[in-house]
PDB file of N, CA and C in Angstrom:
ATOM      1  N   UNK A   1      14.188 -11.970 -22.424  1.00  0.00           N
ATOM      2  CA  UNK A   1      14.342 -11.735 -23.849  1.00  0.00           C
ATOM      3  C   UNK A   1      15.219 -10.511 -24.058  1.00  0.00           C
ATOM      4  N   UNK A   2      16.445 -10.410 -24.919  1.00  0.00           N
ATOM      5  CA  UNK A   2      17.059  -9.810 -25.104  1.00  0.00           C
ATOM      6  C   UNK A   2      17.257  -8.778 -26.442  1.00  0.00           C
ATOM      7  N   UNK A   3      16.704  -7.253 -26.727  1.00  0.00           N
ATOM      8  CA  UNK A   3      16.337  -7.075 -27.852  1.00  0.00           C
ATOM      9  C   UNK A   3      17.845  -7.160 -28.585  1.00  0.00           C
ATOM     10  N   UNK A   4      17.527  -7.121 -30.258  1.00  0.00           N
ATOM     11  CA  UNK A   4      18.528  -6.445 -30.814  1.00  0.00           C
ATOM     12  C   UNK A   4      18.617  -5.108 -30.763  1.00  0.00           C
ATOM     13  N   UNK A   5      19.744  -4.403 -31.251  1.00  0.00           N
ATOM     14  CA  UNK A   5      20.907  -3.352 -31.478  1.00  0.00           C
ATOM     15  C   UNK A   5      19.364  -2.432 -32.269  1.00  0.00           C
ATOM     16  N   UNK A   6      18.770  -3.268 -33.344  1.00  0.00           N
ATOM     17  CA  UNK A   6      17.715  -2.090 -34.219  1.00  0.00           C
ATOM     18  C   UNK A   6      16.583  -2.261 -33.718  1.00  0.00           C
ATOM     19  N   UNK A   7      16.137  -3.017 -32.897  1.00  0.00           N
ATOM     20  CA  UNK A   7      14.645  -2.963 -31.751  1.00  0.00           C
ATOM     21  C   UNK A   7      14.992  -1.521 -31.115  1.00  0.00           C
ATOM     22  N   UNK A   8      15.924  -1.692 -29.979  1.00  0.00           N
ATOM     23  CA  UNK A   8      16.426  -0.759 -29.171  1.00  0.00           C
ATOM     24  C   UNK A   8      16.468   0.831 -29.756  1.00  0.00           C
ATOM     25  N   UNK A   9      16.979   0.670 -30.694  1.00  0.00           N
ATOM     26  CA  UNK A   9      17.025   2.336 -31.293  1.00  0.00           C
ATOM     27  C   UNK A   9      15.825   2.434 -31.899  1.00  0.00           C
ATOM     28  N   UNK A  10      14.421   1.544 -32.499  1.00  0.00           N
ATOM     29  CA  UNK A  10      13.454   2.053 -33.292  1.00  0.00           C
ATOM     30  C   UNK A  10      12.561   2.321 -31.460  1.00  0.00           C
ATOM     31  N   UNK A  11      12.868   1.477 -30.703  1.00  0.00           N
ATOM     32  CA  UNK A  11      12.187   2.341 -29.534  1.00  0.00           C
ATOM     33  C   UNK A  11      12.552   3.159 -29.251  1.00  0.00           C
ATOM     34  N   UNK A  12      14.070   3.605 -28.685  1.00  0.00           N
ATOM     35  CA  UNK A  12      13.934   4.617 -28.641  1.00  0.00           C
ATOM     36  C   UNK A  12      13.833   5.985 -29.838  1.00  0.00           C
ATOM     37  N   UNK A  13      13.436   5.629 -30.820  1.00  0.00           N
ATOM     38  CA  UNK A  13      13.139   6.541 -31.552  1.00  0.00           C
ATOM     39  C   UNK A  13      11.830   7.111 -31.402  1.00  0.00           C
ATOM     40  N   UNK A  14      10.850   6.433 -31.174  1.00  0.00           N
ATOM     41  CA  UNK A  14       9.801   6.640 -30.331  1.00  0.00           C
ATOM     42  C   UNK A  14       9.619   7.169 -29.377  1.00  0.00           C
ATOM     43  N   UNK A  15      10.271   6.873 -28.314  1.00  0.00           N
ATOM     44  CA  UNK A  15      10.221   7.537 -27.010  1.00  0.00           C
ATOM     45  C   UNK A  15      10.448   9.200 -27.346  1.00  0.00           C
ATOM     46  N   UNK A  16      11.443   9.309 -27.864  1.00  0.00           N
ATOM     47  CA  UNK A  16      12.078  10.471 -28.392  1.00  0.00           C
ATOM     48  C   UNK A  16      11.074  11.136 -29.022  1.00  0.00           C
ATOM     49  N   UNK A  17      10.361  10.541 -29.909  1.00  0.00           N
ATOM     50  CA  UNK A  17       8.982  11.335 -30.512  1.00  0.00           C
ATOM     51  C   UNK A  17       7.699  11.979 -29.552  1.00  0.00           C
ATOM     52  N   UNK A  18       7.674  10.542 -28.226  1.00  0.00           N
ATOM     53  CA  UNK A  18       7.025  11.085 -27.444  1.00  0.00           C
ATOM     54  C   UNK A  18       7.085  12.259 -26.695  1.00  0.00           C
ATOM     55  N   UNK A  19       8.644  12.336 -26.359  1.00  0.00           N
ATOM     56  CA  UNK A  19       8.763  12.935 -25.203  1.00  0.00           C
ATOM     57  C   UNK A  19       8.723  14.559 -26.065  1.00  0.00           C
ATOM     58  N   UNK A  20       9.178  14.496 -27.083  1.00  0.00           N
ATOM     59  CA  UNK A  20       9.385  15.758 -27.695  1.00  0.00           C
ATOM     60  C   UNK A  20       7.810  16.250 -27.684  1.00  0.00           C
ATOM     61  N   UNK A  21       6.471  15.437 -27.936  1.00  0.00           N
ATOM     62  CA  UNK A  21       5.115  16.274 -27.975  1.00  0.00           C
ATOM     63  C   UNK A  21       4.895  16.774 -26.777  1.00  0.00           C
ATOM     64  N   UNK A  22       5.632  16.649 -25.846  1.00  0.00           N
ATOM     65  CA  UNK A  22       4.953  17.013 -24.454  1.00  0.00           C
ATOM     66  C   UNK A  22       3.906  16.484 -23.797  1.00  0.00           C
ATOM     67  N   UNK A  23       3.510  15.289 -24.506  1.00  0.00           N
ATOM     68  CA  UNK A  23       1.917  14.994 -23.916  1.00  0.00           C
ATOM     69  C   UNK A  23       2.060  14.209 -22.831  1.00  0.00           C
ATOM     70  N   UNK A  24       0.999  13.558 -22.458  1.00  0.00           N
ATOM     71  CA  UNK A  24       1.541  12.358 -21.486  1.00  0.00           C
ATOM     72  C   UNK A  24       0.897  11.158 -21.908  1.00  0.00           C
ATOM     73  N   UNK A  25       1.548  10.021 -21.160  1.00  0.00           N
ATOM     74  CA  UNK A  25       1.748   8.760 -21.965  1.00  0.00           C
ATOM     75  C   UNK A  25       0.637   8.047 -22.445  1.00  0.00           C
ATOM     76  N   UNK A  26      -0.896   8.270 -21.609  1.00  0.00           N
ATOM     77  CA  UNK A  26      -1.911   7.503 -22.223  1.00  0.00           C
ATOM     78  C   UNK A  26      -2.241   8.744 -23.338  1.00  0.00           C
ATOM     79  N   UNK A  27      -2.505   9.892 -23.123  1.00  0.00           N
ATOM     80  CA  UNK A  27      -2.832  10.708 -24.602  1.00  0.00           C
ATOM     81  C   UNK A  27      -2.121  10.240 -25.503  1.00  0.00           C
ATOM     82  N   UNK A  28      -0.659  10.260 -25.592  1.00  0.00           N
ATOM     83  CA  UNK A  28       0.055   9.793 -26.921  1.00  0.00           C
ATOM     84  C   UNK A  28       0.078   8.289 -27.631  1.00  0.00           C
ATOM     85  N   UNK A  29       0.048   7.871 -26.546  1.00  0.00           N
ATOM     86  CA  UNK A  29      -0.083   6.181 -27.223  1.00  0.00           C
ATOM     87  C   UNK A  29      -1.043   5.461 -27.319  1.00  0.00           C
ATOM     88  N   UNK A  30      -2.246   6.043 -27.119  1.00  0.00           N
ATOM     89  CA  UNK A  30      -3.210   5.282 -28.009  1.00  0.00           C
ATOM     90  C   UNK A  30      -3.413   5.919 -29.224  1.00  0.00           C
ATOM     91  N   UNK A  31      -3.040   7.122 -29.999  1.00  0.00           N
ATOM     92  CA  UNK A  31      -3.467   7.022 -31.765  1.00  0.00           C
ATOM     93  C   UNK A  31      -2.165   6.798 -32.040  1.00  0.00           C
ATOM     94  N   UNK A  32      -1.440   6.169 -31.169  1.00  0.00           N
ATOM     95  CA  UNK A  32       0.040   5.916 -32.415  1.00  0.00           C
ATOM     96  C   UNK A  32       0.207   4.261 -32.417  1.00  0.00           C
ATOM     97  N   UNK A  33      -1.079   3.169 -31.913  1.00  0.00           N
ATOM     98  CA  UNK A  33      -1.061   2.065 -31.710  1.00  0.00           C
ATOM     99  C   UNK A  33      -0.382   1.413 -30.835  1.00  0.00           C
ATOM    100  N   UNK A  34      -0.156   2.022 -29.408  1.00  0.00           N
ATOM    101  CA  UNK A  34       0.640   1.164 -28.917  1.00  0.00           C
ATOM    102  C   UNK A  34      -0.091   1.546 -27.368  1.00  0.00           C
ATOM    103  N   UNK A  35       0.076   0.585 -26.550  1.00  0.00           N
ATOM    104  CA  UNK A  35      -0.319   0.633 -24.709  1.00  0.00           C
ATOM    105  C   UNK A  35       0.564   1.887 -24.338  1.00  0.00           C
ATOM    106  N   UNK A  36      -0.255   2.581 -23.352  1.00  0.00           N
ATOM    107  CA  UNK A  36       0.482   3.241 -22.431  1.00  0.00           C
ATOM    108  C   UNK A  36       1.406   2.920 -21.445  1.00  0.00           C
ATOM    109  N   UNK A  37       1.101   1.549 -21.496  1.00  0.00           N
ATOM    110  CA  UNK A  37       2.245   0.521 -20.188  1.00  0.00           C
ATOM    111  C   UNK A  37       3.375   0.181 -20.826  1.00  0.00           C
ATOM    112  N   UNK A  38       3.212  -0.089 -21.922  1.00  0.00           N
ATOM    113  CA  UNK A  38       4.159  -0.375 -22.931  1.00  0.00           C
ATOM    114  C   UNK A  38       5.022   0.930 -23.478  1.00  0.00           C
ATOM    115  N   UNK A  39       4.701   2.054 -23.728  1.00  0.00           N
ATOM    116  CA  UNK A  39       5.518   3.276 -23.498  1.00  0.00           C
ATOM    117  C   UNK A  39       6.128   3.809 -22.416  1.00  0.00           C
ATOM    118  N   UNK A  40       5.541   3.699 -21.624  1.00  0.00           N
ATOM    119  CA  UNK A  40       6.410   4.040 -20.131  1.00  0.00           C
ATOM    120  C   UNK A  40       7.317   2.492 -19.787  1.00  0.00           C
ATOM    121  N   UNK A  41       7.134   1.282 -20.403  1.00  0.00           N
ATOM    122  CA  UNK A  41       8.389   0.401 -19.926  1.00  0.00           C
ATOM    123  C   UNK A  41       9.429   0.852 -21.036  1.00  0.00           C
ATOM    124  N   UNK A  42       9.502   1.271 -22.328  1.00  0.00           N
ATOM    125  CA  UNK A  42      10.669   1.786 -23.058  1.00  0.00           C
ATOM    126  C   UNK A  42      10.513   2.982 -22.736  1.00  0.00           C
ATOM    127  N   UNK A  43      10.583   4.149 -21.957  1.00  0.00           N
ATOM    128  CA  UNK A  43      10.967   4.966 -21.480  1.00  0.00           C
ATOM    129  C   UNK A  43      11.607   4.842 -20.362  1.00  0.00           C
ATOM    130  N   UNK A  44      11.624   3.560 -19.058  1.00  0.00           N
ATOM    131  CA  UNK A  44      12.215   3.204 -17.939  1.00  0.00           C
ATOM    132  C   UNK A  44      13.374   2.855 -18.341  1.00  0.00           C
ATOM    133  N   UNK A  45      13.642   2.056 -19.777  1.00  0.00           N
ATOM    134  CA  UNK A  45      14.490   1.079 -20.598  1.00  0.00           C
ATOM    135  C   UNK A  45      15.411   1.568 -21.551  1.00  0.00           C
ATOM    136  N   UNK A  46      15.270   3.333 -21.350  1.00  0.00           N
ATOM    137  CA  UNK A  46      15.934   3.829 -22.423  1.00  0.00           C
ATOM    138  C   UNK A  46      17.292   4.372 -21.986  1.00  0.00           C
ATOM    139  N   UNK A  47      17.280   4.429 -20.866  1.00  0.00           N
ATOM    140  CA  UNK A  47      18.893   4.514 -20.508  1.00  0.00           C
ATOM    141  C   UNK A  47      19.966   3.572 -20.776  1.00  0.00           C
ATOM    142  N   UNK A  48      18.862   2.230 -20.223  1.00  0.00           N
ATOM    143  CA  UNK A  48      19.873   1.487 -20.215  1.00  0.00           C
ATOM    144  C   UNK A  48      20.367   0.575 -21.720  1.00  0.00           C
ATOM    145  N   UNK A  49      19.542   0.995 -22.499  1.00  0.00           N
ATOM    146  CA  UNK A  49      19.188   0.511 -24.001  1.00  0.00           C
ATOM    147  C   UNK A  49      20.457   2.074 -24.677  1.00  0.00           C
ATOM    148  N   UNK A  50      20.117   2.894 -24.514  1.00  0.00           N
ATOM    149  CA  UNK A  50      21.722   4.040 -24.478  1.00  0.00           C
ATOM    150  C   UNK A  50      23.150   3.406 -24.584  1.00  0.00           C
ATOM    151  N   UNK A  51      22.968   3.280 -22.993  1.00  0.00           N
ATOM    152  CA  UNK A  51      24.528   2.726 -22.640  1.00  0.00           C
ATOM    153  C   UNK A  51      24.785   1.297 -23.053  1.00  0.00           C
ATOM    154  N   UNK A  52      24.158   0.598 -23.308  1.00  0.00           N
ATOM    155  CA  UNK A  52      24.209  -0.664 -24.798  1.00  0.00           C
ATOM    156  C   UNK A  52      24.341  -0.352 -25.946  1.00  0.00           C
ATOM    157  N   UNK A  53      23.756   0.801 -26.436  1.00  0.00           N
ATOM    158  CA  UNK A  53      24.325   1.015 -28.029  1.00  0.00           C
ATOM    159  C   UNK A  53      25.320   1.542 -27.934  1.00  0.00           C
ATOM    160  N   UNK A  54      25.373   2.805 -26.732  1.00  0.00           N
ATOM    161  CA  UNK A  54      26.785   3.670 -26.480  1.00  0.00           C
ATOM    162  C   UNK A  54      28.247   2.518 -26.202  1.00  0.00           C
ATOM    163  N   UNK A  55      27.993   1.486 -25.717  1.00  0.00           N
ATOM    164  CA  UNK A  55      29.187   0.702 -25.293  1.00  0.00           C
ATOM    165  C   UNK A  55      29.544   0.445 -24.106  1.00  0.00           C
ATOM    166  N   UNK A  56      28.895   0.837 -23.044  1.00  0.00           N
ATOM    167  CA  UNK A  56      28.933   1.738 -21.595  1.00  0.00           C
ATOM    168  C   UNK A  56      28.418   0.718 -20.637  1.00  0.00           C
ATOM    169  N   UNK A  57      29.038   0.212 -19.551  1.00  0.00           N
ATOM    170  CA  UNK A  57      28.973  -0.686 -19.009  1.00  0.00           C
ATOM    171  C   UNK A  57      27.800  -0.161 -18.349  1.00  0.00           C
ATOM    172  N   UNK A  58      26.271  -1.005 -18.223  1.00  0.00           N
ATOM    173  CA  UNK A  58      25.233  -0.607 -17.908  1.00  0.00           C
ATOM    174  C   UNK A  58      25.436  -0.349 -16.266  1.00  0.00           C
ATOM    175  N   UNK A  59      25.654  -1.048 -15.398  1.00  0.00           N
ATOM    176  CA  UNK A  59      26.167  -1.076 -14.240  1.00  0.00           C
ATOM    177  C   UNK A  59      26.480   0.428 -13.787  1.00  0.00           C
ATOM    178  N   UNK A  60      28.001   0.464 -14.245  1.00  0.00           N
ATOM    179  CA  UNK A  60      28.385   1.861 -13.872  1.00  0.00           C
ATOM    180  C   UNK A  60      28.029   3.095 -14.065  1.00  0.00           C
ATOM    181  N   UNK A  61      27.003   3.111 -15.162  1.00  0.00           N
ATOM    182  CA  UNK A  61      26.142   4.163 -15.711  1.00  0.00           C
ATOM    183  C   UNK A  61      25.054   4.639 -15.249  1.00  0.00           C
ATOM    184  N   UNK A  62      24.573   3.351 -14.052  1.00  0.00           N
ATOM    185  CA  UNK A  62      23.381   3.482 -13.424  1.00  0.00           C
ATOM    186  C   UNK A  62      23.977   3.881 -12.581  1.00  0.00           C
ATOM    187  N   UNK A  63      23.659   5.897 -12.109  1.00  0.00           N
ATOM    188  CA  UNK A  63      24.075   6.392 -10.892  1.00  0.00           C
ATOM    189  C   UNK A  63      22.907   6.904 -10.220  1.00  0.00           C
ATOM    190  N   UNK A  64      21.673   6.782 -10.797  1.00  0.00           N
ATOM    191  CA  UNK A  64      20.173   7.257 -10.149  1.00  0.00           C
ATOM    192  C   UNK A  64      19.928   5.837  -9.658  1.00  0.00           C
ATOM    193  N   UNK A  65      20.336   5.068  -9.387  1.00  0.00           N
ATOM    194  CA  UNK A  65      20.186   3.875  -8.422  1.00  0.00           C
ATOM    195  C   UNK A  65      19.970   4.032  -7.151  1.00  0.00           C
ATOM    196  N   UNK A  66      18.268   4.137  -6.604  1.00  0.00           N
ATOM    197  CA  UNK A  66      18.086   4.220  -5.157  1.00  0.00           C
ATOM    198  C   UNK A  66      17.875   3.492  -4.331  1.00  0.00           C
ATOM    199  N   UNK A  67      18.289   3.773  -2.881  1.00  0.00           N
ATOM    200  CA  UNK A  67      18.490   2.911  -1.931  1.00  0.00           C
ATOM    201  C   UNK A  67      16.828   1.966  -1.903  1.00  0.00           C
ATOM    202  N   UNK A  68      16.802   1.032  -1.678  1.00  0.00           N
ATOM    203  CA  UNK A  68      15.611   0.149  -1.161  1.00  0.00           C
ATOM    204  C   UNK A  68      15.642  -0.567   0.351  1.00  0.00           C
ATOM    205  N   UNK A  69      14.654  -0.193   0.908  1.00  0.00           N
ATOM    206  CA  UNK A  69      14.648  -0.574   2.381  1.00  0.00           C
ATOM    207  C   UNK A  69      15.207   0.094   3.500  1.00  0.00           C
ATOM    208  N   UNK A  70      15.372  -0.004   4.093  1.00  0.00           N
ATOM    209  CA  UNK A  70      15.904   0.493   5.487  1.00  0.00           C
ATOM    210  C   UNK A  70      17.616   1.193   5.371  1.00  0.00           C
ATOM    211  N   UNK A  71      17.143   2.861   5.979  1.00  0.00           N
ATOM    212  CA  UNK A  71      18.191   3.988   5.328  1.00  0.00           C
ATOM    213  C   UNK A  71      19.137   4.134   7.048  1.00  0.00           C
ATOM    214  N   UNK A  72      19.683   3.878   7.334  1.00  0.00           N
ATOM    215  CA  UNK A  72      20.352   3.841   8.867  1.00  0.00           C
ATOM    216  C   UNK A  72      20.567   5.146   9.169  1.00  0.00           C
ATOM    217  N   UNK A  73      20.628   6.437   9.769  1.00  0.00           N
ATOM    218  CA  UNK A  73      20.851   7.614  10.125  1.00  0.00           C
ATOM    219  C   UNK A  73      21.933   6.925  11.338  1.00  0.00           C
ATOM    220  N   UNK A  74      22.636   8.212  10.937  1.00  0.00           N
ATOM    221  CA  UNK A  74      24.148   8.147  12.126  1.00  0.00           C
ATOM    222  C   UNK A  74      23.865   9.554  12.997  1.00  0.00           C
ATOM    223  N   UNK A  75      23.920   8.935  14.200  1.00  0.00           N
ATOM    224  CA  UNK A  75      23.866   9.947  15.043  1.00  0.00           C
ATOM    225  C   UNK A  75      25.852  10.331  15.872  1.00  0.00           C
ATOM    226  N   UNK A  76      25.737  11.791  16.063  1.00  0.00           N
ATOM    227  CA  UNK A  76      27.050  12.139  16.465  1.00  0.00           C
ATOM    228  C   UNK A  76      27.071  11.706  17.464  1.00  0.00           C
ATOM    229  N   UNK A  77      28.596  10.948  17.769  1.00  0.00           N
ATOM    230  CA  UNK A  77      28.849  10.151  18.610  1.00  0.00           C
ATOM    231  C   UNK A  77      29.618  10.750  19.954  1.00  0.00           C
ATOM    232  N   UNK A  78      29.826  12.302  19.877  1.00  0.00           N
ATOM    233  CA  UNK A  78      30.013  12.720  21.376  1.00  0.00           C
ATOM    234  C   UNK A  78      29.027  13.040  22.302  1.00  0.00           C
ATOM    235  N   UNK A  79      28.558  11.922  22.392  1.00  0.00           N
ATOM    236  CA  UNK A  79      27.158  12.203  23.741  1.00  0.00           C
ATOM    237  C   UNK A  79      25.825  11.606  23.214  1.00  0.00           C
ATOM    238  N   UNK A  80      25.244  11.329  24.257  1.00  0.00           N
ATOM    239  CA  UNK A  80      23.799  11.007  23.890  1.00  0.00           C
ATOM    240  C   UNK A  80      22.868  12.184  23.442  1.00  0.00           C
ATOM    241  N   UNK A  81      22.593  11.700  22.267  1.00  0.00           N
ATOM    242  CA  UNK A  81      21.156  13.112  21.776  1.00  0.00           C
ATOM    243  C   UNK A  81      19.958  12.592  22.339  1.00  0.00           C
ATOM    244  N   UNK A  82      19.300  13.810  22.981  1.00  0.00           N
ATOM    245  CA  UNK A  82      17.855  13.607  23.858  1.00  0.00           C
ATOM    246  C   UNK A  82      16.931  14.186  22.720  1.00  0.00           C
ATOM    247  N   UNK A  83      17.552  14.721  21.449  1.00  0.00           N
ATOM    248  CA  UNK A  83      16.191  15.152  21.213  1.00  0.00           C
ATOM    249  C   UNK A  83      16.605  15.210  19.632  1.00  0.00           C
ATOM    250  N   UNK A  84      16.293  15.334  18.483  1.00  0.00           N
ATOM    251  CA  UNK A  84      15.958  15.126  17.155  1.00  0.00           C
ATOM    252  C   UNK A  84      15.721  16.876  16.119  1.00  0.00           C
ATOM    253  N   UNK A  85      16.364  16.867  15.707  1.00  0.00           N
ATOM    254  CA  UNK A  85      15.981  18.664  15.000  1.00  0.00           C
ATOM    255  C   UNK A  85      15.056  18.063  13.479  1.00  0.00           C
ATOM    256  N   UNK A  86      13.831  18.646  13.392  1.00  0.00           N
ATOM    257  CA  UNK A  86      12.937  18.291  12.329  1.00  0.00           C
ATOM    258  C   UNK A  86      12.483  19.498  11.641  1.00  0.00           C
ATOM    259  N   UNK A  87      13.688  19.647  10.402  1.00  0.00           N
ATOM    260  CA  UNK A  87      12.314  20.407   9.303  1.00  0.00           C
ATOM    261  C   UNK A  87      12.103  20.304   8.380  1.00  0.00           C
ATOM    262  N   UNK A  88      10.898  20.581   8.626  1.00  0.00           N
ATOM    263  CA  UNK A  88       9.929  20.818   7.157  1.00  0.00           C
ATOM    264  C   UNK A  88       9.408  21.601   6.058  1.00  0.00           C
ATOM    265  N   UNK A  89       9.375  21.538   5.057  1.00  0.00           N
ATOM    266  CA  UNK A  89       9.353  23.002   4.176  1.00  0.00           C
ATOM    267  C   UNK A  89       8.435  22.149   3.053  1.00  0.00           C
ATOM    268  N   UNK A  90       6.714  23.147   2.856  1.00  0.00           N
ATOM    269  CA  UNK A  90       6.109  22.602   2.142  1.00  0.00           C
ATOM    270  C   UNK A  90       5.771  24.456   1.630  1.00  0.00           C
ATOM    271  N   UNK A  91       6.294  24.661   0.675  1.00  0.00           N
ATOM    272  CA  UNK A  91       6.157  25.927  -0.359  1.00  0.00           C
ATOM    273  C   UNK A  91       6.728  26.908  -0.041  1.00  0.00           C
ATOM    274  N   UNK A  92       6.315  27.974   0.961  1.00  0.00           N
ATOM    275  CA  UNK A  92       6.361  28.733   1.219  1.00  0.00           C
ATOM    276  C   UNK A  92       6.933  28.663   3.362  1.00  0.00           C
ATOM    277  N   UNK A  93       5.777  27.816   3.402  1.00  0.00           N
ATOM    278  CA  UNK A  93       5.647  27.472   4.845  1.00  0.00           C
ATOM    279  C   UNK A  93       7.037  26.553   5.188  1.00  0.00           C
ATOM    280  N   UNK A  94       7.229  27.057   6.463  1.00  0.00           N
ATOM    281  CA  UNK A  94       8.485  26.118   6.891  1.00  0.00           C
ATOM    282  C   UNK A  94       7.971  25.975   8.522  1.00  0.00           C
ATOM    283  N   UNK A  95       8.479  24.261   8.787  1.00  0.00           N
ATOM    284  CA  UNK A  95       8.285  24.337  10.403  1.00  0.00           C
ATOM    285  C   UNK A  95       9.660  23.523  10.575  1.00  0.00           C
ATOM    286  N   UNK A  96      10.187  24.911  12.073  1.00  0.00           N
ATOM    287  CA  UNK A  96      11.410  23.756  12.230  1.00  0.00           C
ATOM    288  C   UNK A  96      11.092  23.889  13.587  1.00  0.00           C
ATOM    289  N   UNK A  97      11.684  22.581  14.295  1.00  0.00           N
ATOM    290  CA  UNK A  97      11.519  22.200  15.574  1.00  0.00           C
ATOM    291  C   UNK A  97      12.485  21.164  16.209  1.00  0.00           C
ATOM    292  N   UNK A  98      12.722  20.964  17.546  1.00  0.00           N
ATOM    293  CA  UNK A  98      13.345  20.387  18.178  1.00  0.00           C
ATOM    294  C   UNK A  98      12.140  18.903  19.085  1.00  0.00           C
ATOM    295  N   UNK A  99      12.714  17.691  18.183  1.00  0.00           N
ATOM    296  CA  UNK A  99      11.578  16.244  19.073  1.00  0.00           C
ATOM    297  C   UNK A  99      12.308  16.031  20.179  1.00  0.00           C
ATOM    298  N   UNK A 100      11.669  15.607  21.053  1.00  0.00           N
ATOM    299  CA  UNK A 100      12.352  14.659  21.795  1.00  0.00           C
ATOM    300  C   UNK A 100      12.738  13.194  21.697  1.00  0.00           C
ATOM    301  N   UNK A 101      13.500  12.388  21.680  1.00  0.00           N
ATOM    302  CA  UNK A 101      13.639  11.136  21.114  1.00  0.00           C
ATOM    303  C   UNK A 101      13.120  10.076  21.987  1.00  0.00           C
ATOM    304  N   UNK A 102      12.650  10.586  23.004  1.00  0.00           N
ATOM    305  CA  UNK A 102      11.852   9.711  23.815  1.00  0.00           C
ATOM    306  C   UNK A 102      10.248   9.599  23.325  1.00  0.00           C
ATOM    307  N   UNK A 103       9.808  10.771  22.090  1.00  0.00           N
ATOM    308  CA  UNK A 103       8.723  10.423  22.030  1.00  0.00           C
ATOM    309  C   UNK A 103       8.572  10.560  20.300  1.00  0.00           C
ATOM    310  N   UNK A 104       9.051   9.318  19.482  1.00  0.00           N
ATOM    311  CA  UNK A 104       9.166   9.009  18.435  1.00  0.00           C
ATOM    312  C   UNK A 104       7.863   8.453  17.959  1.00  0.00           C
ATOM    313  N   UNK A 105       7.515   8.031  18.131  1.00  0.00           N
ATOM    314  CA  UNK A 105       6.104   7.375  18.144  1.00  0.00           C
ATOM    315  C   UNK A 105       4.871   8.366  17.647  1.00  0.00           C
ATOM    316  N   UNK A 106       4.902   9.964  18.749  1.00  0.00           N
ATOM    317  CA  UNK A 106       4.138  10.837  18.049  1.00  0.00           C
ATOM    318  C   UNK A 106       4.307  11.759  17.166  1.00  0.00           C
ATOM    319  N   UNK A 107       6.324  11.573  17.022  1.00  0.00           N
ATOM    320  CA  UNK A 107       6.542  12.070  15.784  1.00  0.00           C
ATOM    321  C   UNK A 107       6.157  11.870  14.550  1.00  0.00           C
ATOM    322  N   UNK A 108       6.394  10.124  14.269  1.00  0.00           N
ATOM    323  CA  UNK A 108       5.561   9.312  13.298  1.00  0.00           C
ATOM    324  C   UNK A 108       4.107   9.872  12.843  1.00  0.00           C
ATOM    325  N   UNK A 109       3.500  10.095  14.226  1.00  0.00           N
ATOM    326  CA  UNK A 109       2.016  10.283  13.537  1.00  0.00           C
ATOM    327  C   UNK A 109       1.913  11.802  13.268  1.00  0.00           C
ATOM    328  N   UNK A 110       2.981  12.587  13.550  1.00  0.00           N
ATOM    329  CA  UNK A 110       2.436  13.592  13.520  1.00  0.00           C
ATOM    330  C   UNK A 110       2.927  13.574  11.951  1.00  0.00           C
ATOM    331  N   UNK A 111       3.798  13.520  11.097  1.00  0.00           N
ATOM    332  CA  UNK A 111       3.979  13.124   9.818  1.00  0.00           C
ATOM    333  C   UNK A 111       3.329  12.984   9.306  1.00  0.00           C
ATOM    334  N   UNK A 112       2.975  11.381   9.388  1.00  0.00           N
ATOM    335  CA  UNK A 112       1.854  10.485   8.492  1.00  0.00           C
ATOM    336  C   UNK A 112       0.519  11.994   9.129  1.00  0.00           C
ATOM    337  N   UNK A 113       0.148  12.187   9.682  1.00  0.00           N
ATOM    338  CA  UNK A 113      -0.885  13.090   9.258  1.00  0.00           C
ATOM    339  C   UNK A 113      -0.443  14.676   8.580  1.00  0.00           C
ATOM    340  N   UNK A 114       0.471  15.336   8.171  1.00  0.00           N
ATOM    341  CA  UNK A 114       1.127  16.726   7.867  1.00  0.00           C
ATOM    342  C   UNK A 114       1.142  15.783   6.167  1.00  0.00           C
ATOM    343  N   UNK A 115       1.757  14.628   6.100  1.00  0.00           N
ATOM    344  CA  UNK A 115       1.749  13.729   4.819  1.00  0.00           C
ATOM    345  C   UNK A 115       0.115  13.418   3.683  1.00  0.00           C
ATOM    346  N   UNK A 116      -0.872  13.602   4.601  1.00  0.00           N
ATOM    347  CA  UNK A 116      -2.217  13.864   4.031  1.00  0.00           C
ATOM    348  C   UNK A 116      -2.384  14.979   3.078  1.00  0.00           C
TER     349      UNK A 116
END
């Protein structure tokens, strides 16, 4: 379903109301009659509902377009790397370190558990 030109701007006129209270989306949209699921899909929708009223080829406008699935890392190609440089920075704390690439496996877990 494809809105019109005055759907599009009375949502986002809304959104715009929302975003200006500062609240967040289930506080605001239930006393103004409307779902909270339903405010956050015209807030996902308001860019691209923009660059439709603006004239703006939706496509090319979408530059926060992120990768999905599998990200390939390039490794430098003069020589074999034996080992992996990993860091991490959670506030204040930083750990940097050198893996070995022979043992990827307990890198993984050591992640998925630092990721808890």
């Amino acid at each position: 379903m494809r809105m019109d030109r005055q759907a599009m701007l009375r949502c986002m006129e809304v959104v715009a109301e929302y975003r200006a209270s500062g609240q967040r989306c289930g506080v605001w949209a239930a006393p103004h009659g409307m779902s909270s699921h339903a405010l956050s899909s015209w807030c996902r929708h308001e860019k691209e509902w923009r660059a439709i009223i603006d004239g703006v080829d939706v496509v090319a406008s979408s530059s926060s377009v992120k990768p999905k699935g599998f990200v390939a890392a390039r490794l430098p190609s003069h020589g074999a790397a034996n080992s992996v440089r990993v860091e991490l920075c959670a506030g204040a704390t930083r750990l940097d370190m050198q893996w070995p690439l022979s043992h990827t496996r307990e890198l993984a877990a050591l992640v998925r558990e630092l990721a808890r």
